[in-house]
C-alpha atoms as a PDB file:
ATOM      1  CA  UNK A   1      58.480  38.669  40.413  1.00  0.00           C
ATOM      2  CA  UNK A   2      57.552  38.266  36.675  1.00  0.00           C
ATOM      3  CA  UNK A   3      56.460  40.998  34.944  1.00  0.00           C
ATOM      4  CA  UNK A   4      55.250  41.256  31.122  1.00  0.00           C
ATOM      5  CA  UNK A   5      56.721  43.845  29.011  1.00  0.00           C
ATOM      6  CA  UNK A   6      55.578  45.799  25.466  1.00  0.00           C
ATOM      7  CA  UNK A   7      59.022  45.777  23.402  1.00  0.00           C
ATOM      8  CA  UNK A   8      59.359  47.744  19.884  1.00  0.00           C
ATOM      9  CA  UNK A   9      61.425  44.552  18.240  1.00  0.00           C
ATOM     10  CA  UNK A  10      61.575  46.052  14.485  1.00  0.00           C
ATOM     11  CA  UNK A  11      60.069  48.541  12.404  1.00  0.00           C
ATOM     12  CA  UNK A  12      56.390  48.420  13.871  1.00  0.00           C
ATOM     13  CA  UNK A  13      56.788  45.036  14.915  1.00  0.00           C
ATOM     14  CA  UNK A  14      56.042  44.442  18.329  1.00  0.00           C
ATOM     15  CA  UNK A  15      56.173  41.528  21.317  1.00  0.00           C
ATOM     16  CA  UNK A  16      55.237  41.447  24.370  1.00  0.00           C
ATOM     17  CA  UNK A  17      58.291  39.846  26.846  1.00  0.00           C
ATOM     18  CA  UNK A  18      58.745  38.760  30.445  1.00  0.00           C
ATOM     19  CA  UNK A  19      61.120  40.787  32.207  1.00  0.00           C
ATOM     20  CA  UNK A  20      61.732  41.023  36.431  1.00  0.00           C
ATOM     21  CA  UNK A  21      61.660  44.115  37.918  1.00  0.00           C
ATOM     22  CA  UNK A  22      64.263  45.155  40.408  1.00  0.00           C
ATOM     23  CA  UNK A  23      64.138  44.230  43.827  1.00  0.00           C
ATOM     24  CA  UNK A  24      61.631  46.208  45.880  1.00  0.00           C
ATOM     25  CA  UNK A  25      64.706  48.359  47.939  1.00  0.00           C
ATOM     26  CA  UNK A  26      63.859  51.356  50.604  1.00  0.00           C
ATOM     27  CA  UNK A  27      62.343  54.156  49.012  1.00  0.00           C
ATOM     28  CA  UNK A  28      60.594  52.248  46.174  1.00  0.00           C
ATOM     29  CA  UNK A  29      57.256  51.150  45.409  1.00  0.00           C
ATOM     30  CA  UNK A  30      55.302  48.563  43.191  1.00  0.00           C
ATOM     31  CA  UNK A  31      52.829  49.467  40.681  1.00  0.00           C
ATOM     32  CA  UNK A  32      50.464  47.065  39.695  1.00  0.00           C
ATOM     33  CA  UNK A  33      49.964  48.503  35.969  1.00  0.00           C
ATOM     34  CA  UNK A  34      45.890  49.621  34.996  1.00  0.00           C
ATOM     35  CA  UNK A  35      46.374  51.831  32.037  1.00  0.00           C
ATOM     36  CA  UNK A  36      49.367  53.228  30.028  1.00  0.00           C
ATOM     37  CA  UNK A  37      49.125  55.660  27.082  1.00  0.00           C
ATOM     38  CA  UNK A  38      50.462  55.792  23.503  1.00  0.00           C
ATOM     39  CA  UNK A  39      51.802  58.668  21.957  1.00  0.00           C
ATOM     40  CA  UNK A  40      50.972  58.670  18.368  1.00  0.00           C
ATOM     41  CA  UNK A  41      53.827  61.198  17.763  1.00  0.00           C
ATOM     42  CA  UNK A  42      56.745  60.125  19.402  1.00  0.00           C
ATOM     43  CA  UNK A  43      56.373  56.399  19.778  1.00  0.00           C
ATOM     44  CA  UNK A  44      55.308  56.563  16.203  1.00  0.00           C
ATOM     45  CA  UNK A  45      58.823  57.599  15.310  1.00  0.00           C
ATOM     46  CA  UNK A  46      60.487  55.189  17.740  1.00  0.00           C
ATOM     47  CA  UNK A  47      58.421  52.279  16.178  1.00  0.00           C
ATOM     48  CA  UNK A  48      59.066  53.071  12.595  1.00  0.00           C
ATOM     49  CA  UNK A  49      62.770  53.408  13.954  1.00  0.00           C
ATOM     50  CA  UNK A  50      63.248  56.647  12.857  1.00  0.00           C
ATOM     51  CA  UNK A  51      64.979  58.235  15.872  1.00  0.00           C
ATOM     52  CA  UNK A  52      68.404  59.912  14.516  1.00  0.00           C
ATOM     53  CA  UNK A  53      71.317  58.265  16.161  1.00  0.00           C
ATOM     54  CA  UNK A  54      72.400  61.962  17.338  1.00  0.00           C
ATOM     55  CA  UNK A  55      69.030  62.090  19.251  1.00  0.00           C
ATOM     56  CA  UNK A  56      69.710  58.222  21.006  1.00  0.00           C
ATOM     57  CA  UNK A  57      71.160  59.670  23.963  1.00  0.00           C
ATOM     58  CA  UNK A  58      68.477  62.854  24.848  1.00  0.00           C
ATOM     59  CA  UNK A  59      65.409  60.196  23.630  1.00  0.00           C
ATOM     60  CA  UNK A  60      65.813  57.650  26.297  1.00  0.00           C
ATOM     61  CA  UNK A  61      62.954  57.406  28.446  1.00  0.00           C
ATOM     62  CA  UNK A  62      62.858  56.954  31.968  1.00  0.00           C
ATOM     63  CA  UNK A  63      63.013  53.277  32.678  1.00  0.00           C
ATOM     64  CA  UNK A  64      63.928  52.519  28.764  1.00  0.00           C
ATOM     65  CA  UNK A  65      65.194  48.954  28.381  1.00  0.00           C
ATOM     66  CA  UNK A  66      67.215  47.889  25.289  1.00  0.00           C
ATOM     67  CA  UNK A  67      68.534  50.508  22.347  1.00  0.00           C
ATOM     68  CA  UNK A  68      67.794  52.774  19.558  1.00  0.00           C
ATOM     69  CA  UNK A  69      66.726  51.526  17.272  1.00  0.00           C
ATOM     70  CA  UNK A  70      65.439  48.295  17.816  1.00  0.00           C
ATOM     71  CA  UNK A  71      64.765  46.454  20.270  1.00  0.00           C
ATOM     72  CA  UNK A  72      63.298  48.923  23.184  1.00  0.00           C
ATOM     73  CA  UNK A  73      61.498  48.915  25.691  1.00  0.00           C
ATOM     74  CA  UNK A  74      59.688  52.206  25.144  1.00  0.00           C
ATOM     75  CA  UNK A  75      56.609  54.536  26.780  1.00  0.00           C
ATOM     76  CA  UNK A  76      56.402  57.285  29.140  1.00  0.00           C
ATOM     77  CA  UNK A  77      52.573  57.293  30.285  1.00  0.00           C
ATOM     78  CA  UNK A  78      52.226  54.716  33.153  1.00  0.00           C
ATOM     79  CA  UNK A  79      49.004  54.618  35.806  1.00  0.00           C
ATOM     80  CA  UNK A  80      49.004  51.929  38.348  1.00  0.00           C
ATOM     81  CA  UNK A  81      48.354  51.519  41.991  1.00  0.00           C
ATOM     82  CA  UNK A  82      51.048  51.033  44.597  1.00  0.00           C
ATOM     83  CA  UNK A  83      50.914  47.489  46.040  1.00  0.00           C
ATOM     84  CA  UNK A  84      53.890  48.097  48.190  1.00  0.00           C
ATOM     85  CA  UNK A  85      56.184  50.410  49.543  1.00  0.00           C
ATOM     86  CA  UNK A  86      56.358  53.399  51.902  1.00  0.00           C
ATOM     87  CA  UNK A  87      52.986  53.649  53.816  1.00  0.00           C
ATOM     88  CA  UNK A  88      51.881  57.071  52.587  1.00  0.00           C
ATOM     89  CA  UNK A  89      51.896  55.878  49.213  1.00  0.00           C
ATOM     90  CA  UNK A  90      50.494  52.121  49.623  1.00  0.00           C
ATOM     91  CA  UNK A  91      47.099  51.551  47.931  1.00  0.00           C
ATOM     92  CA  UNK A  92      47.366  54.925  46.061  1.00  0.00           C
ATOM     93  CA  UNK A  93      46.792  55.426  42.716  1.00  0.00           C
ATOM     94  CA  UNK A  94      49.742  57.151  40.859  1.00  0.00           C
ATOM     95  CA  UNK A  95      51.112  58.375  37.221  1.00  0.00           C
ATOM     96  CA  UNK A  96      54.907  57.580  35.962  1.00  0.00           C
ATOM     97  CA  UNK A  97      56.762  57.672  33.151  1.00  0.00           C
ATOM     98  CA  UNK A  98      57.551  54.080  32.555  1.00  0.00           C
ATOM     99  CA  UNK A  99      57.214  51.726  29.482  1.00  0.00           C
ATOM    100  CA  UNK A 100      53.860  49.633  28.898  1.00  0.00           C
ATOM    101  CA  UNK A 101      54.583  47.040  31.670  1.00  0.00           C
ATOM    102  CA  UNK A 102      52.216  44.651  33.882  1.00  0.00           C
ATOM    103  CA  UNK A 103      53.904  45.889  37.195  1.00  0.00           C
ATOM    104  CA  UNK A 104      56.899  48.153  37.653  1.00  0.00           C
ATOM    105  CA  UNK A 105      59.375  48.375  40.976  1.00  0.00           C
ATOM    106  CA  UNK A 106      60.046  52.353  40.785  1.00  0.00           C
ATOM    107  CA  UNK A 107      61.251  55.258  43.371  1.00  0.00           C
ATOM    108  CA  UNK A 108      58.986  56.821  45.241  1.00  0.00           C
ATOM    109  CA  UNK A 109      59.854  60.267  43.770  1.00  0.00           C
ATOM    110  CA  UNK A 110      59.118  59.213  40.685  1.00  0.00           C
ATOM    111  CA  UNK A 111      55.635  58.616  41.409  1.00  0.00           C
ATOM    112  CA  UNK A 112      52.853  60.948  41.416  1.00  0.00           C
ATOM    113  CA  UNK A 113      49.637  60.349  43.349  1.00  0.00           C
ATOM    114  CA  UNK A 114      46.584  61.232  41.444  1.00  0.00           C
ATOM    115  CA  UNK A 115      45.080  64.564  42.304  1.00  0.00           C
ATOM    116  CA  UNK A 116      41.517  63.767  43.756  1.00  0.00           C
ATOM    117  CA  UNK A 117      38.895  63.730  40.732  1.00  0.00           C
ATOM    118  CA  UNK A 118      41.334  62.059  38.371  1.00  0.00           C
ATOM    119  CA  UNK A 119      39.825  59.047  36.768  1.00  0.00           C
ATOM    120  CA  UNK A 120      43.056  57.043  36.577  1.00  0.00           C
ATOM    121  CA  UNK A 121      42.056  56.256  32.674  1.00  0.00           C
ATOM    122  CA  UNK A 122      42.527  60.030  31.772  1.00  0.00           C
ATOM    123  CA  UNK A 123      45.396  60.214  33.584  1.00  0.00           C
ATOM    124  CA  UNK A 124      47.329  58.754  30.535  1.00  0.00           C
ATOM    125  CA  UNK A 125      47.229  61.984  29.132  1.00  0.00           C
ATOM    126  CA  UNK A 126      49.910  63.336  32.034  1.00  0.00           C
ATOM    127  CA  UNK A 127      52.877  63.614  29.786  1.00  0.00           C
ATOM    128  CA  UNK A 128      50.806  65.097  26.954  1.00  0.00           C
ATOM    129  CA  UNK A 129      49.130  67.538  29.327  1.00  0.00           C
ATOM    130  CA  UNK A 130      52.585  68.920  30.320  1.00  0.00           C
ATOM    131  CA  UNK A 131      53.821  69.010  26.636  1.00  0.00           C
ATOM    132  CA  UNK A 132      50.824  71.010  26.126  1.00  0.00           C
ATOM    133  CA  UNK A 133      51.829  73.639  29.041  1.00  0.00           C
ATOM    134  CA  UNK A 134      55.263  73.473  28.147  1.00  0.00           C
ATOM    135  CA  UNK A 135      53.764  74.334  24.395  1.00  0.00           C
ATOM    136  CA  UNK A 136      52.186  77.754  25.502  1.00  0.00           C
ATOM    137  CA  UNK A 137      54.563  78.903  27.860  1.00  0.00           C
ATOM    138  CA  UNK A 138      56.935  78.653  24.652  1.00  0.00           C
ATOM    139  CA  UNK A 139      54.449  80.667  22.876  1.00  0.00           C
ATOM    140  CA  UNK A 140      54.054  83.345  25.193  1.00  0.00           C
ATOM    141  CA  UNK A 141      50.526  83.461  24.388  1.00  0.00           C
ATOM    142  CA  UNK A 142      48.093  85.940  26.573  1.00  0.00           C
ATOM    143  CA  UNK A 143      45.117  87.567  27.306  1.00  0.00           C
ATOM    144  CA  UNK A 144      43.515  88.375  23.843  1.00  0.00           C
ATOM    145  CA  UNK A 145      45.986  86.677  21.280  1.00  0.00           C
ATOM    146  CA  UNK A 146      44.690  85.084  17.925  1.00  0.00           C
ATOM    147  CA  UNK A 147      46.182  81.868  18.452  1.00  0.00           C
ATOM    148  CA  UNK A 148      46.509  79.391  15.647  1.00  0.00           C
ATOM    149  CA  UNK A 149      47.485  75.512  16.036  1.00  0.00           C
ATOM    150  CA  UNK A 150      47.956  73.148  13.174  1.00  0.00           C
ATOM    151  CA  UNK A 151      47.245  69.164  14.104  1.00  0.00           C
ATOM    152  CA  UNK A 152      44.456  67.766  15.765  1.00  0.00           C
ATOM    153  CA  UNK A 153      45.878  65.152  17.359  1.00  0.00           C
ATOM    154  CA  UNK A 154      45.892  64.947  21.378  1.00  0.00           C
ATOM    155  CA  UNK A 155      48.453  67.384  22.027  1.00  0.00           C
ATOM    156  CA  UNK A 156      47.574  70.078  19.617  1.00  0.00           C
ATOM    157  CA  UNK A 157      44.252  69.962  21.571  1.00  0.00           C
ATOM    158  CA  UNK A 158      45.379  69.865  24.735  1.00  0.00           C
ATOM    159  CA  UNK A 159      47.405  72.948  23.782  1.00  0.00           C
ATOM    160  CA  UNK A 160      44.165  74.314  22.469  1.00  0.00           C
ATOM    161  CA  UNK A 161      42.562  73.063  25.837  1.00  0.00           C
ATOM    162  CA  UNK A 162      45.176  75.196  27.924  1.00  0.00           C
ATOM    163  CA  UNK A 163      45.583  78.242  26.142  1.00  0.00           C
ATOM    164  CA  UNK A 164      41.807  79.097  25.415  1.00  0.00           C
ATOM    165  CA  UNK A 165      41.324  78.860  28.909  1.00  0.00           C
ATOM    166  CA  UNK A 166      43.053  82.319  29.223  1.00  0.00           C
ATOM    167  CA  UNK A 167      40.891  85.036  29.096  1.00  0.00           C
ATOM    168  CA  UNK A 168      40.058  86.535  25.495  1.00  0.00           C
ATOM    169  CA  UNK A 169      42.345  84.284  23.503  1.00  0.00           C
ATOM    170  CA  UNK A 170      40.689  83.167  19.641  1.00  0.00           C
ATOM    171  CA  UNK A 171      41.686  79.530  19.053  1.00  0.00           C
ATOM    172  CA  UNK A 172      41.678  78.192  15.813  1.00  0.00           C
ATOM    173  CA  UNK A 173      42.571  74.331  15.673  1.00  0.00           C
ATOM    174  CA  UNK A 174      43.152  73.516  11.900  1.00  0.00           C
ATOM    175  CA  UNK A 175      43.705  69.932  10.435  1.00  0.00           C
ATOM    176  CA  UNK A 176      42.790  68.095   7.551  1.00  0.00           C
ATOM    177  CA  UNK A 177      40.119  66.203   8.801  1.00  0.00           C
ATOM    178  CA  UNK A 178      37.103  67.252   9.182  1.00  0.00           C
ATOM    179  CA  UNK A 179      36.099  64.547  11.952  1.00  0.00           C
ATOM    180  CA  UNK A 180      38.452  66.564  14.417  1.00  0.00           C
ATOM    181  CA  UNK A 181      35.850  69.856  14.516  1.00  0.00           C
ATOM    182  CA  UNK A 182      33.430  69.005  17.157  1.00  0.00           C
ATOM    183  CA  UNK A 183      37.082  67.659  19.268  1.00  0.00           C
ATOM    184  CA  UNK A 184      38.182  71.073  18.567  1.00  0.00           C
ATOM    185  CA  UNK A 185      34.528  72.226  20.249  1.00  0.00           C
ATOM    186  CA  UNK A 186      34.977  70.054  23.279  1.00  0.00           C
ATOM    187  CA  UNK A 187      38.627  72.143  23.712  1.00  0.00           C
ATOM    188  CA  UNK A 188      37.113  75.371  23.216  1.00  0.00           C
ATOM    189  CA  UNK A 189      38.858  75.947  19.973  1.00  0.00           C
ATOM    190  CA  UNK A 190      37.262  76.952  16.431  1.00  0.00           C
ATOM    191  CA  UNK A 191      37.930  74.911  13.763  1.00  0.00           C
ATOM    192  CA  UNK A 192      39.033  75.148  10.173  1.00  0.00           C
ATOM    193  CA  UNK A 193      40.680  73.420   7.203  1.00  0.00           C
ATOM    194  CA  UNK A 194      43.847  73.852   6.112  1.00  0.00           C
ATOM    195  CA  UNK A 195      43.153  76.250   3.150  1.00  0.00           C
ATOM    196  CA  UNK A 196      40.084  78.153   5.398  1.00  0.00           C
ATOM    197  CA  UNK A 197      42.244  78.931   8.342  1.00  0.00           C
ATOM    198  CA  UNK A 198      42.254  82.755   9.637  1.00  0.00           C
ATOM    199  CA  UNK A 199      45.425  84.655   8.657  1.00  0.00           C
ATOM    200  CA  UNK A 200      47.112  87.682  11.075  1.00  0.00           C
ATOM    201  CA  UNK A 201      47.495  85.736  13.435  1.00  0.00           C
ATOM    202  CA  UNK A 202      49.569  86.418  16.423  1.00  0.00           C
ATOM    203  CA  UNK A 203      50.737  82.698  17.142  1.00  0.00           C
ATOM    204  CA  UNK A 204      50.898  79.722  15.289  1.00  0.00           C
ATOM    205  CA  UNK A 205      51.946  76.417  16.673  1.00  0.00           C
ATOM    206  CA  UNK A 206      52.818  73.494  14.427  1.00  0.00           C
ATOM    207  CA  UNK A 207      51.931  70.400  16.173  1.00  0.00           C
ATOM    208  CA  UNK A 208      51.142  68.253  12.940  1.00  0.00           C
ATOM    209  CA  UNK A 209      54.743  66.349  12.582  1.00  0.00           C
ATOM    210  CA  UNK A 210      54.439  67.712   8.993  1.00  0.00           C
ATOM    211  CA  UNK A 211      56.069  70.074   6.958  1.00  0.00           C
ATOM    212  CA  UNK A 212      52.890  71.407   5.219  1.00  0.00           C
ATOM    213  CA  UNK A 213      51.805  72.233   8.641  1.00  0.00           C
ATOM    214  CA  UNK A 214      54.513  74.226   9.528  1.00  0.00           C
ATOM    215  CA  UNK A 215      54.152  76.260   5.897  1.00  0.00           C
ATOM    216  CA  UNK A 216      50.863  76.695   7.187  1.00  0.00           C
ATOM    217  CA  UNK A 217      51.817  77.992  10.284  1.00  0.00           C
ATOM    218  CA  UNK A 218      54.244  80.143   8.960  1.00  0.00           C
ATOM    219  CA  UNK A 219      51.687  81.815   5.988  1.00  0.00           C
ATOM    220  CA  UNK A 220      48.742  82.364   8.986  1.00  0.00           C
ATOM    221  CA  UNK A 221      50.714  84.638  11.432  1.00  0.00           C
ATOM    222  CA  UNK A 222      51.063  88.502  10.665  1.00  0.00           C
ATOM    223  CA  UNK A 223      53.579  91.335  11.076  1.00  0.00           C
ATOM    224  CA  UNK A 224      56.195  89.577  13.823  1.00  0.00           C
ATOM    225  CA  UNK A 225      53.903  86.980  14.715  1.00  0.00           C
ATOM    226  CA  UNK A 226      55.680  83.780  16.645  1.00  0.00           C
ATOM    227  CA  UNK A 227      55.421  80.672  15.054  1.00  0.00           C
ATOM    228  CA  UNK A 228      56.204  77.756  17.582  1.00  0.00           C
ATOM    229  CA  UNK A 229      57.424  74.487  15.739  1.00  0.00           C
ATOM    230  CA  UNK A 230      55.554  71.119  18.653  1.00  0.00           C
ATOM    231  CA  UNK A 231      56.711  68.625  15.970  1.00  0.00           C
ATOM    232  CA  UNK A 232      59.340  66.403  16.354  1.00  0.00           C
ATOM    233  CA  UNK A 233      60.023  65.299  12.392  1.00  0.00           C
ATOM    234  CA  UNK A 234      62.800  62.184  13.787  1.00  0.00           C
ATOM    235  CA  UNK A 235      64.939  61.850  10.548  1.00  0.00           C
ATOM    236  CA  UNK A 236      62.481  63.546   7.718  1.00  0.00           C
ATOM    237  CA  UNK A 237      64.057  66.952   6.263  1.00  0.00           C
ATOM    238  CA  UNK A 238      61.798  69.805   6.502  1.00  0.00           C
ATOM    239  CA  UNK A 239      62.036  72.864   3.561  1.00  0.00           C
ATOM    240  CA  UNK A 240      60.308  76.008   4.144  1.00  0.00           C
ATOM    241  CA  UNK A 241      59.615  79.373   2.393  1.00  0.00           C
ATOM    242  CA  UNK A 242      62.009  81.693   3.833  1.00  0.00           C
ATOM    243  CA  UNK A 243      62.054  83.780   0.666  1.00  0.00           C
ATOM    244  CA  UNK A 244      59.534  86.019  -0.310  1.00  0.00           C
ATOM    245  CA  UNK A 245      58.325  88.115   2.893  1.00  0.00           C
ATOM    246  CA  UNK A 246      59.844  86.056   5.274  1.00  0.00           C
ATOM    247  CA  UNK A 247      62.473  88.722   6.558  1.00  0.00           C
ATOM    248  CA  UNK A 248      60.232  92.205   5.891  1.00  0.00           C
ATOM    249  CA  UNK A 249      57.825  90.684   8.212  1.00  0.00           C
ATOM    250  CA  UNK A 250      60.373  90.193  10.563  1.00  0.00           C
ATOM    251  CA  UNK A 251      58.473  86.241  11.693  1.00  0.00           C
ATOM    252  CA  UNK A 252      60.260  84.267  14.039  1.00  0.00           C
ATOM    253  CA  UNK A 253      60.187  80.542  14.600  1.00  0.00           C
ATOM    254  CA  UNK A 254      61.356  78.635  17.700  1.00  0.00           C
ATOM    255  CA  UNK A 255      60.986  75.120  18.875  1.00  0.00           C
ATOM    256  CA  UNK A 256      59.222  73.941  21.816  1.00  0.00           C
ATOM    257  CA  UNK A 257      60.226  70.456  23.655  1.00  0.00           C
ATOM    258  CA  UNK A 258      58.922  69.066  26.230  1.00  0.00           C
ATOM    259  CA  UNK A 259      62.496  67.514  27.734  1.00  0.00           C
ATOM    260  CA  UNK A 260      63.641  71.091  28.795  1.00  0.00           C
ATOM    261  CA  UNK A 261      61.819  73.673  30.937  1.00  0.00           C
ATOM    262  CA  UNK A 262      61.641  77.234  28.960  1.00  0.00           C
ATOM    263  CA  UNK A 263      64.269  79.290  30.050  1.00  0.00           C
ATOM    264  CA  UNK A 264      62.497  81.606  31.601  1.00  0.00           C
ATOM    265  CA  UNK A 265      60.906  79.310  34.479  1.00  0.00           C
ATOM    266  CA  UNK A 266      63.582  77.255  35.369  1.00  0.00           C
ATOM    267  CA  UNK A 267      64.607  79.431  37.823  1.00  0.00           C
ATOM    268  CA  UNK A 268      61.219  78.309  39.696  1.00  0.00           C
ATOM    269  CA  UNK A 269      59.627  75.145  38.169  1.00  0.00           C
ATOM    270  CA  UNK A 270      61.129  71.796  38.481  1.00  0.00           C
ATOM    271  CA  UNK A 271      59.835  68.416  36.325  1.00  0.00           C
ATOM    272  CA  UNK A 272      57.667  67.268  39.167  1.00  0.00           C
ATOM    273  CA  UNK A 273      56.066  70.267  39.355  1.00  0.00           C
ATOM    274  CA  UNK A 274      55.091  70.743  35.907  1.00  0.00           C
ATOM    275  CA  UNK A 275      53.923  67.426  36.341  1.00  0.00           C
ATOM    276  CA  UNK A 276      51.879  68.200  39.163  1.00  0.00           C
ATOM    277  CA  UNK A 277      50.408  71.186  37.333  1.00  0.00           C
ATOM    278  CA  UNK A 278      49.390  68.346  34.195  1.00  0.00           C
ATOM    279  CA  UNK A 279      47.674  65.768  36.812  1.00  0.00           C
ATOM    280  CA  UNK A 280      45.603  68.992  38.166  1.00  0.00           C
ATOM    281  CA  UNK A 281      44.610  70.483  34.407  1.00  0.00           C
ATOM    282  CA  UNK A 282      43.164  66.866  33.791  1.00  0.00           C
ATOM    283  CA  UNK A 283      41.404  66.127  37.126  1.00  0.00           C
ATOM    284  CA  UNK A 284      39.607  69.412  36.413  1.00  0.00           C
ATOM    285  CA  UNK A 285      38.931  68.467  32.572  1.00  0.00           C
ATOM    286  CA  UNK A 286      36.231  65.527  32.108  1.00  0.00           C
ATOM    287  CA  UNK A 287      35.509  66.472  28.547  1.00  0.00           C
ATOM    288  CA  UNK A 288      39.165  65.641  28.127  1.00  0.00           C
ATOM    289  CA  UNK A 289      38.348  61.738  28.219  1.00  0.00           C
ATOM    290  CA  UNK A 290      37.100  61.643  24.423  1.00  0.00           C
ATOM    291  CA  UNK A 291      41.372  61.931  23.616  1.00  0.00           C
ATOM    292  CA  UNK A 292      41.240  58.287  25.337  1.00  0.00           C
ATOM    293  CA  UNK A 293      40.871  56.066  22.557  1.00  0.00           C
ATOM    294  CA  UNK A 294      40.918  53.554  21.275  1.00  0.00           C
ATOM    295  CA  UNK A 295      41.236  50.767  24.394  1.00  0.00           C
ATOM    296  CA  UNK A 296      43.185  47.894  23.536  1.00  0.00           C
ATOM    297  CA  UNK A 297      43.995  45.039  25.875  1.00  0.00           C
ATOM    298  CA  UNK A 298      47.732  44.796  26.503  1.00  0.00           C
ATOM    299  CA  UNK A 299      47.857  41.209  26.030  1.00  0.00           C
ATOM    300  CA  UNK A 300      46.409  42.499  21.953  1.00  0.00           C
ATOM    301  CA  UNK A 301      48.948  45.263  22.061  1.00  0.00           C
ATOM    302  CA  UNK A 302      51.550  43.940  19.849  1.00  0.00           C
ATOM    303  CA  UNK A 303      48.979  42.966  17.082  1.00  0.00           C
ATOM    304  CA  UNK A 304      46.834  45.923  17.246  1.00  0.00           C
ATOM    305  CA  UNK A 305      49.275  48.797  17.451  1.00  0.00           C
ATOM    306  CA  UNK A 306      50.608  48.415  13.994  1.00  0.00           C
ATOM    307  CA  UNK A 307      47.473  49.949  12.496  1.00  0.00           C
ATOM    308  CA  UNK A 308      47.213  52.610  15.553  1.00  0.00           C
ATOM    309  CA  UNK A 309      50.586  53.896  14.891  1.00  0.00           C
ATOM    310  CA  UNK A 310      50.391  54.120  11.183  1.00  0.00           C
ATOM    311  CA  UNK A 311      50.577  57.660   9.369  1.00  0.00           C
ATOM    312  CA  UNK A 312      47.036  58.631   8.765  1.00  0.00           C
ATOM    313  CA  UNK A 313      45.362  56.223  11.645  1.00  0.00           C
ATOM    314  CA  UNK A 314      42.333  58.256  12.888  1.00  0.00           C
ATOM    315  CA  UNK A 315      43.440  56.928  16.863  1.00  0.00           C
ATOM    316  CA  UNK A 316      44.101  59.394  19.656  1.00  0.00           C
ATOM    317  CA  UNK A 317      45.544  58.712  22.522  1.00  0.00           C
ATOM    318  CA  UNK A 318      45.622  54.557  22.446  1.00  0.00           C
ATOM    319  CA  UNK A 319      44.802  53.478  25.855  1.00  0.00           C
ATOM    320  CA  UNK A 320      46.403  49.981  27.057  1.00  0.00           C
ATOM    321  CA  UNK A 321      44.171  48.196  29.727  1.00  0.00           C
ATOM    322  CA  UNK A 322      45.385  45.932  32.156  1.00  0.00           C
ATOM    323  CA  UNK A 323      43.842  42.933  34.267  1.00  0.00           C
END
């Protein structure tokens, strides 16, 4: 079997590529591919090639073909349906994390049957969804808590989706453009601009990939507030004002990535069910399909994603579509 393939070839230069997929072998199935998702953030950096070489190792994704930096096979938000394989799974529709691909040969544990109500098009949002959760069980955040994120992009408001679902929580998305405010609505977030933002906060998460966003984040909390730094900055520097006040009001900062389960729930989550808890967040979240745009044909993909990738690009969550 032939399959066609999205490959990052050089900075934001992309082809699509026939590959074959590994023989069909007990335990496996075949998806036949009908959406995949693009991260902005992270396959941003990858296309621009700005993935450190100490990160190559811990950035592979599951399924990556070819090497940091170029050329890779790269993406982590896969929906197809099974065409064959074990019998409970055969004709199901199911999430992965594998690369933009026609059809994929992957084991059966590493497929996850949509939850029923989950248009398979949202579903692209799966890996972002459990960045999100792994985002506010980082920040602690509870009942009550002023809760401030930075970056309107899809996961800063699918953290905004999660956390001001618990009870009493104030949840202030902030970005700079103003077109993000009714998103921010649809998550059940308030919205401001950078400079309007409300200060004393008790969290602040950065999930803007920019420095001036975590400044921000670190001027809005108050008296031993948490700041929680989302971003993933690839090779850029980031400076920050640890002078001043810094110290007397005793802030702390601590990173949040979506690779590693927070400490304090390994003991009792695993991957797949973190997972699980994404696909059921989304199958319960139909305002959630607005993050799904824009649609572009895969066979358009390597022509179109240039300008969806580039720094400033008003897309989402790109969707690929597949015939």
């Amino acid at each position: 079997m032939t399959a066609r393939a999205l490959w990052t070839i050089a900075d934001t230069r992309f082809a699509l590529r026939d590959v074959t997929p590994g023989p069909l072998g007990a335990g496996d199935v075949r998806l036949k591919a009908l959406y995949s998702g693009v991260s902005r953030g992270t396959e941003g950096l990858v296309a621009r090639g700005a993935v450190p070489p100490s990160e190559y190792d811990r950035m592979r994704c599951p399924h990556q073909d070819g090497d940091f930096p170029f050329p890779v096979k790269y993406g982590y938000a896969f929906v197809g349906r099974v065409t064959d394989g074990p019998a409970s799974l055969r004709g199901q529709t199911c999430f992965a994390l594998h690369p933009h691909q026609t059809e994929a040969v992957i084991a059966a544990d590493m497929v996850h049957a949509l939850p029923e109500g989950l248009p398979p098009r949202r579903a692209v949002l799966a890996a972002n969804m459990e960045t999100a959760v792994n985002i506010a069980w980082d920040s602690g955040a509870g009942p009550g808590d002023r809760v401030l994120i930075i970056g309107g992009g899809v996961v800063g408001l699918l953290t905004a989706h999660v956390i001001a679902a618990i009870p009493g929580t104030q949840v202030t998305l902030v970005d700079v453009n103003p077109a993000r405010a009714p998103l921010a609505a649809a998550v059940g977030a308030a919205f401001a601009a950078p400079d309007a933002g409300p200060d004393e906060q008790d969290i602040a998460i950065n999930t803007s990939a920019s420095a001036a966003g975590l400044r921000c984040a670190l001027g809005a909390v108050g008296h031993a507030g948490r700041v929680v730094e989302a971003s993933w900055h690839g090779t850029d520097d980031v400076a920050l004002p640890l002078g001043g006040a810094f110290h007397a009001r005793r802030l702390s900062i601590i990173s949040s990535q979506v690779g590693d389960l927070p400490p304090d729930r390994k003991a009792r989550w695993s991957y797949a069910r973190r997972l699980a808890l994404a696909l059921r967040l989304l199958a319960d979240a139909p305002g959630l399909d607005v993050l799904c745009t824009p649609e572009i044909p895969f066979d358009t993909a390597p022509a179109r994603l240039p300008d969806v990738l580039a720094p400033g690009a008003d897309a989402l969550c790109a969707v690929l579509t597949y015939t």
